[in-house]
Protein backbone atom coordinates (compact mmCIF):
# COMPACT_ATOMS: atom_id res chain seq x y z
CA UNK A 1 10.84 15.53 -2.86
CA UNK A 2 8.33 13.44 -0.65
CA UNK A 3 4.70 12.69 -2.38
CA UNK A 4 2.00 10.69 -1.11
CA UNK A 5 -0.48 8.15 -2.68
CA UNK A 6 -3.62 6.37 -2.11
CA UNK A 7 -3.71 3.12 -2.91
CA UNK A 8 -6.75 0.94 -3.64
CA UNK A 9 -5.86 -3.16 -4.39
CA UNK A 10 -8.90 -4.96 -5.54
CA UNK A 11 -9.38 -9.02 -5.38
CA UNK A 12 -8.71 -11.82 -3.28
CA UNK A 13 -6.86 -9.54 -1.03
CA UNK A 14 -8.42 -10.18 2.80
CA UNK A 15 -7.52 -12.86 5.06
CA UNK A 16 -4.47 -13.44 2.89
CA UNK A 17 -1.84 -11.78 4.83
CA UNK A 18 -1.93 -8.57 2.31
CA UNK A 19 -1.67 -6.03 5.17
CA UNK A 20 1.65 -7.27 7.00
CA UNK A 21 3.08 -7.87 3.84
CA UNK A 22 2.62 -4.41 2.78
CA UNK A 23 3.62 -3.20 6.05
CA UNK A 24 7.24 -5.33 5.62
CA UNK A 25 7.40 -3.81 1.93
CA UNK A 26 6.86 -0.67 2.87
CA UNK A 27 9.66 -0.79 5.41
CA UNK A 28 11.97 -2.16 2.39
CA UNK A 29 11.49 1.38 0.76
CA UNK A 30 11.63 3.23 3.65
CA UNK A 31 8.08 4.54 3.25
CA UNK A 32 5.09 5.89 5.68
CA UNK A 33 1.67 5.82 6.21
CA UNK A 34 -0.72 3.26 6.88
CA UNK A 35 -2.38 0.02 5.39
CA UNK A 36 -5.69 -1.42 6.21
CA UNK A 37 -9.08 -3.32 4.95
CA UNK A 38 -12.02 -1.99 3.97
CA UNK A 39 -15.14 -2.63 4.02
CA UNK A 40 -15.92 -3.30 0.57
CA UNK A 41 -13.31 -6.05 0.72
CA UNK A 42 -10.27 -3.83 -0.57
CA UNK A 43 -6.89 -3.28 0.65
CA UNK A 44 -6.49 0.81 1.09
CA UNK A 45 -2.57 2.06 1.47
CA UNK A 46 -1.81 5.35 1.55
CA UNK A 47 2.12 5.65 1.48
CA UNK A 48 4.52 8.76 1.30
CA UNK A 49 8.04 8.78 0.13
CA UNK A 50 9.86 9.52 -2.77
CA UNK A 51 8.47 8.70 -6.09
CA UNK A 52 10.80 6.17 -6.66
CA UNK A 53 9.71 4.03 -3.65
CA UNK A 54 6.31 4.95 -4.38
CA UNK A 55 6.41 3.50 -7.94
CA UNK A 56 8.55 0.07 -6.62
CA UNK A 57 5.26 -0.35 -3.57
CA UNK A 58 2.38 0.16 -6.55
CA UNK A 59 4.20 -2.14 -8.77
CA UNK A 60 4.44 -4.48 -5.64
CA UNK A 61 1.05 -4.26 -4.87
CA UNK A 62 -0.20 -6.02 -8.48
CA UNK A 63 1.80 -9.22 -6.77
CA UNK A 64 0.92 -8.49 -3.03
CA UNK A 65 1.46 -12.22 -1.11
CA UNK A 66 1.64 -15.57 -2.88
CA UNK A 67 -2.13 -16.41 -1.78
CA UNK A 68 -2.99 -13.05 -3.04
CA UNK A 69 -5.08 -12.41 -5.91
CA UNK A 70 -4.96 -8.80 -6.89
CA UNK A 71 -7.78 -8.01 -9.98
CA UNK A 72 -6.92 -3.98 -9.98
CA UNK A 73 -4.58 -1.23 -8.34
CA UNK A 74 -5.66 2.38 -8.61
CA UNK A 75 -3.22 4.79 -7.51
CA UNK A 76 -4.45 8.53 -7.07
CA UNK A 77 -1.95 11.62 -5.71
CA UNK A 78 -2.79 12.67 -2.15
CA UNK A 79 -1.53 15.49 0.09
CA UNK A 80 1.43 14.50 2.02
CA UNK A 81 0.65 14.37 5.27
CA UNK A 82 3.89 13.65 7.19
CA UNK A 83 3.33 10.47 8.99
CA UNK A 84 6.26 9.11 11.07
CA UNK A 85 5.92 5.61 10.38
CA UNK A 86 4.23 2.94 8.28
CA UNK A 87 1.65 0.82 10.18
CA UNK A 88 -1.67 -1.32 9.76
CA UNK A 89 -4.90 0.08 11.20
């Protein structure tokens, strides 16, 4: 069964090469959706897949990329909203 999360990854995680790494992780677990910055200087995923995969991409995302720095991951349970690939925006 396919569920979808939001993820929020809080720290040194801009300019650091967070997004494409996600991106290439992402494809590892054969997940969609999106990554992207934010504003407020936070990395926001929102991924869809099997909970499995899910689990192994938030558990990835307290490491991110070696010049990464990741303070906090929240993780909250979003509608699935069928997305046919996983990209950066």
């Amino acid at each position: 069964m396919k569920n979808a999360l939001a993820i929020t990854i809080t720290g040194r995680v801009q300019g650091v090469g967070f997004r494409f790494s996600a991106v290439n992780k992402a494809h590892q677990l054969g997940l969609k959706g999106f990554v992207k910055n934010t504003m407020d200087g936070t990395v926001y995923i929102e991924a869809e897949g099997e909970p499995e995969q899910l689990n192994e991409m938030v558990n990835w995302c307290w490491q991110g990329p070696s010049s990464a720095r990741v303070d906090e991951v929240t993780k909250q349970e979003i509608p699935v909203r069928d997305y046919n690939r996983f990209g950066v925006q």
